[in-house]
C-alpha atoms as a PDB file:
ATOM      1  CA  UNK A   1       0.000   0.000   0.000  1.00  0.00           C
ATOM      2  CA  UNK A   2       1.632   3.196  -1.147  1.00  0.00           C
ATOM      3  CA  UNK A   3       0.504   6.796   0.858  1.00  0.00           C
ATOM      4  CA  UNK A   4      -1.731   7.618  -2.196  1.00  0.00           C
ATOM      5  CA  UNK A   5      -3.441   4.633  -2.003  1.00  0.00           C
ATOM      6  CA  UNK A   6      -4.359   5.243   2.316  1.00  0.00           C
ATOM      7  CA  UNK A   7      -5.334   9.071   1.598  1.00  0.00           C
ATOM      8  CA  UNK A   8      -7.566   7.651  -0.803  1.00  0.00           C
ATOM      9  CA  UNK A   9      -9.057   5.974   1.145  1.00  0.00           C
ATOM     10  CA  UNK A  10      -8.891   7.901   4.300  1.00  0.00           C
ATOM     11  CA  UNK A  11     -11.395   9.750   2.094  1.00  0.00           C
ATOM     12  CA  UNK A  12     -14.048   7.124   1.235  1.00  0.00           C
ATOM     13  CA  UNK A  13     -17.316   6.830   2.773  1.00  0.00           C
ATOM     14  CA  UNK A  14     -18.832   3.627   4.811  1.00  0.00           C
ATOM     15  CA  UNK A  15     -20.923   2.268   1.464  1.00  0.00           C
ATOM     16  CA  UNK A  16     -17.774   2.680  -0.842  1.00  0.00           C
ATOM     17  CA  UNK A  17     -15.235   1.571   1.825  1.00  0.00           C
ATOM     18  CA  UNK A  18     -17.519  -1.572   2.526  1.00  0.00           C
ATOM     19  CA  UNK A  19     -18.451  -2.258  -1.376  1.00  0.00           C
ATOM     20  CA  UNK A  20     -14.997  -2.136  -2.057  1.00  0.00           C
ATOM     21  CA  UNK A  21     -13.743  -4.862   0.640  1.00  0.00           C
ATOM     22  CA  UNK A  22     -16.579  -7.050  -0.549  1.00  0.00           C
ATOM     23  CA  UNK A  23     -15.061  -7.086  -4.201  1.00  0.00           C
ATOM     24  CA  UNK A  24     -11.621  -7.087  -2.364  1.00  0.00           C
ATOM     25  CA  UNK A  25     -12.698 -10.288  -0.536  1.00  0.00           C
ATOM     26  CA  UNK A  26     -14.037 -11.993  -3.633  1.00  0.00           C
ATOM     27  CA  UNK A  27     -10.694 -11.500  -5.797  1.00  0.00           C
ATOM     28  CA  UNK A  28      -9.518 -12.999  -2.892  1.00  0.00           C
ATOM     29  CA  UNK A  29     -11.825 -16.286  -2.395  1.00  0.00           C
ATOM     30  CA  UNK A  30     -11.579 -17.155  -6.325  1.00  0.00           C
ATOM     31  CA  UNK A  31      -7.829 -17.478  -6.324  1.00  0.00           C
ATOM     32  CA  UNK A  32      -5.429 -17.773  -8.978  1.00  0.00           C
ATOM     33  CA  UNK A  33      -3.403 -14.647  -7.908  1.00  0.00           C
ATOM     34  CA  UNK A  34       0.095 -14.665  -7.443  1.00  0.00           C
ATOM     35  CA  UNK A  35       1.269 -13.693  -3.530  1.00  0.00           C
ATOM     36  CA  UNK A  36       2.637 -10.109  -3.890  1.00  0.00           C
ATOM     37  CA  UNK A  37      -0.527  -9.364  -5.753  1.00  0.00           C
ATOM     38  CA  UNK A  38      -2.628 -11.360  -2.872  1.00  0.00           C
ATOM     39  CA  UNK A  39      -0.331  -9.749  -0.032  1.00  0.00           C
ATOM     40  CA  UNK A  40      -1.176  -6.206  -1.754  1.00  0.00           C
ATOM     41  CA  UNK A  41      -4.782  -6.955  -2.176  1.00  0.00           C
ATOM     42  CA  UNK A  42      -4.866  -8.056   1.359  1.00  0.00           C
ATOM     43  CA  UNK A  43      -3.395  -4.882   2.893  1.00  0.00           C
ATOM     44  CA  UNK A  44      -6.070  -2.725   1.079  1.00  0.00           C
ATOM     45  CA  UNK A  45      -8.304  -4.873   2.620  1.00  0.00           C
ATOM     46  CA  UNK A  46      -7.470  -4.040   5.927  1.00  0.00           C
ATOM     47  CA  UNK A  47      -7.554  -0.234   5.176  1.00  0.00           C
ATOM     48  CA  UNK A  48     -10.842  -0.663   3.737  1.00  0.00           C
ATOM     49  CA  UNK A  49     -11.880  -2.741   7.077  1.00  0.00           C
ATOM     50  CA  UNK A  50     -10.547  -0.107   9.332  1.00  0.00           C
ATOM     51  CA  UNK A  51     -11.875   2.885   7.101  1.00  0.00           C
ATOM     52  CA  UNK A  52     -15.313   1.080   7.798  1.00  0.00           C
ATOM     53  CA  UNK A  53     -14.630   0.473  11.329  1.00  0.00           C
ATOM     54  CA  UNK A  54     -13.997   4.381  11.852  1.00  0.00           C
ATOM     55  CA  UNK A  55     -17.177   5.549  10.506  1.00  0.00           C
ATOM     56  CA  UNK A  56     -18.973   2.359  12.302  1.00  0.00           C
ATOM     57  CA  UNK A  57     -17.480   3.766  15.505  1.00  0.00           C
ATOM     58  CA  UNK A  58     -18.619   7.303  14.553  1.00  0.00           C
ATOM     59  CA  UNK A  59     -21.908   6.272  14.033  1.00  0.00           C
ATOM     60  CA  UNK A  60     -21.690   4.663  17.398  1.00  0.00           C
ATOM     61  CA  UNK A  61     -20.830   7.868  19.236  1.00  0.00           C
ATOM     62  CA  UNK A  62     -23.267   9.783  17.767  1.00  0.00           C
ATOM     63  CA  UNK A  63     -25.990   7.684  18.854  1.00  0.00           C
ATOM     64  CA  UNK A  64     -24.600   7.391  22.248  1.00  0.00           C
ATOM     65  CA  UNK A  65     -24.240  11.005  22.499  1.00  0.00           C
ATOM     66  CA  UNK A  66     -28.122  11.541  21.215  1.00  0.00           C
ATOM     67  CA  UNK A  67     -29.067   8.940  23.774  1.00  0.00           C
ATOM     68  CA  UNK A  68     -27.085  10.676  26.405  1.00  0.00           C
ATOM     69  CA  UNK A  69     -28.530  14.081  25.704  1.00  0.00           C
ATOM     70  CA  UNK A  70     -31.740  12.743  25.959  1.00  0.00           C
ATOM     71  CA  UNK A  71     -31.489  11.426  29.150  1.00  0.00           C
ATOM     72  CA  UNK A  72     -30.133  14.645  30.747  1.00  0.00           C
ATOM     73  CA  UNK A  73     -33.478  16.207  29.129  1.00  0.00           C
ATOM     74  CA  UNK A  74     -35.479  14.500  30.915  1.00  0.00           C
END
């Protein structure tokens, strides 16, 4: 994985970040590649997986925050 390729996608939402692992995954399961292209395919995997795990956690905070202020409403 080169820089260019994380600030990429550093800049991806969840649906692309997740549509892309699934296609990254796939490649994957059929096979056939050689192992630097597997071992490169596999780190941009990962990114994607944490770039989806960031705006999961996001998500997460922001309910937890709405919840939160809802309770110190009431």
């Amino acid at each position: 994985m080169t820089e260019s390729d994380l600030t990429e996608i550093a800049a991806f939402g969840y649906e692309r970040a997740r549509d892309e692992l699934v296609n990254v995954v796939k490649m994957l399961e059929q096979g056939g590649l050689d192992l630097d292209d597997s071992l490169s395919l596999w780190e941009r995997g990962e990114a994607l997986a944490n770039r989806c795990e960031e705006h999961l956690a996001g998500a997460r905070k922001r309910v937890e925050d709405a919840l939160s202020h809802r309770t110190t409403e009431n």
